[in-house]
Protein backbone atom coordinates (compact mmCIF):
# COMPACT_ATOMS: atom_id res chain seq x y z
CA UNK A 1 0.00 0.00 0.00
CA UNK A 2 1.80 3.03 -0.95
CA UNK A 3 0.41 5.50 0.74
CA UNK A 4 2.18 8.45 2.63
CA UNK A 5 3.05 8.24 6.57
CA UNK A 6 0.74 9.56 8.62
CA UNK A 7 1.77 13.33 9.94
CA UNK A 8 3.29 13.51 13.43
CA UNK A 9 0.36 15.41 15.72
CA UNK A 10 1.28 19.25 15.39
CA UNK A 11 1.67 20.90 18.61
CA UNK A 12 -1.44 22.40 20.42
CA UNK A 13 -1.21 25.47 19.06
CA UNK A 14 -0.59 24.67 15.59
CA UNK A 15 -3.47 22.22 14.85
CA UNK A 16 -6.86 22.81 15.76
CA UNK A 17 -7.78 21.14 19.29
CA UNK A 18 -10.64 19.27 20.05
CA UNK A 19 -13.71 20.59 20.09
CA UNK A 20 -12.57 23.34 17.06
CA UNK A 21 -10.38 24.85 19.34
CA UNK A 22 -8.33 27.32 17.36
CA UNK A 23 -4.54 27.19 16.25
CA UNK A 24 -2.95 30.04 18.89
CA UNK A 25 -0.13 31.19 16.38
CA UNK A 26 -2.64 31.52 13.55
CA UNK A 27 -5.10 33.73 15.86
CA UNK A 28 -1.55 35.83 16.31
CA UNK A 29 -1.29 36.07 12.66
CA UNK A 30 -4.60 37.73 12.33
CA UNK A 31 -4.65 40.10 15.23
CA UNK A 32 -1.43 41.70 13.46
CA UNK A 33 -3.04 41.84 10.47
CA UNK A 34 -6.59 43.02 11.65
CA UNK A 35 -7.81 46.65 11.47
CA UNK A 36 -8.66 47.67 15.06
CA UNK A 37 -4.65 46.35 16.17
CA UNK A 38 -2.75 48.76 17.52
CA UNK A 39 1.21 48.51 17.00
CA UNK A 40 3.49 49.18 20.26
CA UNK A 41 6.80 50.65 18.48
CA UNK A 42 8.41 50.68 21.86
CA UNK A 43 8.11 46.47 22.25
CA UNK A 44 7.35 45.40 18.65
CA UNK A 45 4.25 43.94 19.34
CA UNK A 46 0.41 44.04 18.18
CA UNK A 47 -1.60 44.84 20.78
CA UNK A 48 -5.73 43.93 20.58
CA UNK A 49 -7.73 45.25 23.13
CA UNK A 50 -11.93 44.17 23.99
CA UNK A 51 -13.25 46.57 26.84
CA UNK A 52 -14.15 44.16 29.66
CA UNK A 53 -13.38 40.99 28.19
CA UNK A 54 -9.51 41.08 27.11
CA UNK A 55 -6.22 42.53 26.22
CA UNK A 56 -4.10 40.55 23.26
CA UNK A 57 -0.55 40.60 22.57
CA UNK A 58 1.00 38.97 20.05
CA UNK A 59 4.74 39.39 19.39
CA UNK A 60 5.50 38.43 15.64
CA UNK A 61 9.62 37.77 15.98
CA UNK A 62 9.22 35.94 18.89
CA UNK A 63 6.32 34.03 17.63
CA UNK A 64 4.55 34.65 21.12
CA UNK A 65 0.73 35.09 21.88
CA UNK A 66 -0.04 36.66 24.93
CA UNK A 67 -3.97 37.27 26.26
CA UNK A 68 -4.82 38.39 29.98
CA UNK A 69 -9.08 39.00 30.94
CA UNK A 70 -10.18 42.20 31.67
CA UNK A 71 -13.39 42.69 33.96
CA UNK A 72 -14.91 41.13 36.99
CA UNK A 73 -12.65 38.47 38.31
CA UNK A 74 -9.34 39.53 36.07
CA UNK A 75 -6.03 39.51 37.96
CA UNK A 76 -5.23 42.86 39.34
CA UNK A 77 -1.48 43.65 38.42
CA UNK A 78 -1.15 45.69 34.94
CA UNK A 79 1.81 43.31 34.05
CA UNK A 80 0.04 39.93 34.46
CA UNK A 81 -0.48 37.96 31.54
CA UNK A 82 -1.67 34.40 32.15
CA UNK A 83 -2.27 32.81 29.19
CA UNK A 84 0.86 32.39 26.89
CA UNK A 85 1.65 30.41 23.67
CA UNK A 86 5.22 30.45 22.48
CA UNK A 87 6.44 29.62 19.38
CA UNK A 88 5.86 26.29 19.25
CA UNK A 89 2.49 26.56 20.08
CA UNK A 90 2.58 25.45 23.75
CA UNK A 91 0.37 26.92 26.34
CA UNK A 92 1.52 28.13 29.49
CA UNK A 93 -1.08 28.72 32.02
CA UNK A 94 -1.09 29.32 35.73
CA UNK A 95 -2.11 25.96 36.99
CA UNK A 96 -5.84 25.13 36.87
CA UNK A 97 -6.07 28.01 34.37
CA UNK A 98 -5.92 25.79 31.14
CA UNK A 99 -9.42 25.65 30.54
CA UNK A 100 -10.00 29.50 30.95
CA UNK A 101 -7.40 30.54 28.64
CA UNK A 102 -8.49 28.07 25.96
CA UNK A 103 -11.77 29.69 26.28
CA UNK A 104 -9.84 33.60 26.04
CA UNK A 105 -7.88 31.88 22.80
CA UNK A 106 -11.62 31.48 21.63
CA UNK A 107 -13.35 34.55 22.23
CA UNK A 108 -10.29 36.32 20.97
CA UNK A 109 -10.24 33.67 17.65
CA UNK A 110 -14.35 35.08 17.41
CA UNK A 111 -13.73 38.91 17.52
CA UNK A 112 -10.68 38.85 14.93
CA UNK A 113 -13.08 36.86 12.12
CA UNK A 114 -15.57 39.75 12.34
């Protein structure tokens, strides 16, 4: 049967997840592309910001997603940014706090396609 080998599983952010959850680096792809993203000279990011709901921070060279919550419940500190993909797609998450910023990667994934 001369088929080709099966693809080795992409990391999580790469490929989409279970359940249609979306590819991290590709959301950072389209905030820096999409209209309401704001560039930060001064760190060389693209910064996307939803009153209330979340602040987005994706750094293109470093191939680095970064999203934090805003609102009711959202960590205090200016400088605190829970939810971080680096370049190979891998999620680092305060522990327990997988699940929440899978559902941030989401909401952020939703506002960028409009």
């Amino acid at each position: 049967a001369g088929g080709r080998a099966p693809a080795a599983p992409a990391p999580e952010g790469q490929a989409a997840g279970q359940g249609g959850e979306p590819r991290a680096l590709a959301v950072g792809e389209r905030l820096q592309d999409h209209h309401r993203a704001l560039y930060d000279r001064r760190e060389g990011t693209y910064d996307y910001y939803v009153g209330g709901v979340l602040w987005a921070k994706w750094h293109p060279w470093r191939r680095e997603l970064r999203i934090r919550p805003l609102g009711e419940g959202a960590p205090e500190e200016k400088a605190s940014w829970p939810c971080r993909w680096d370049a190979s797609g891998a999620l680092h998450a305060p522990q327990g706090g997988e699940a929440a910023c899978r559902a941030l990667l989401k909401e952020l994934a939703r506002r960028l396609a409009r």
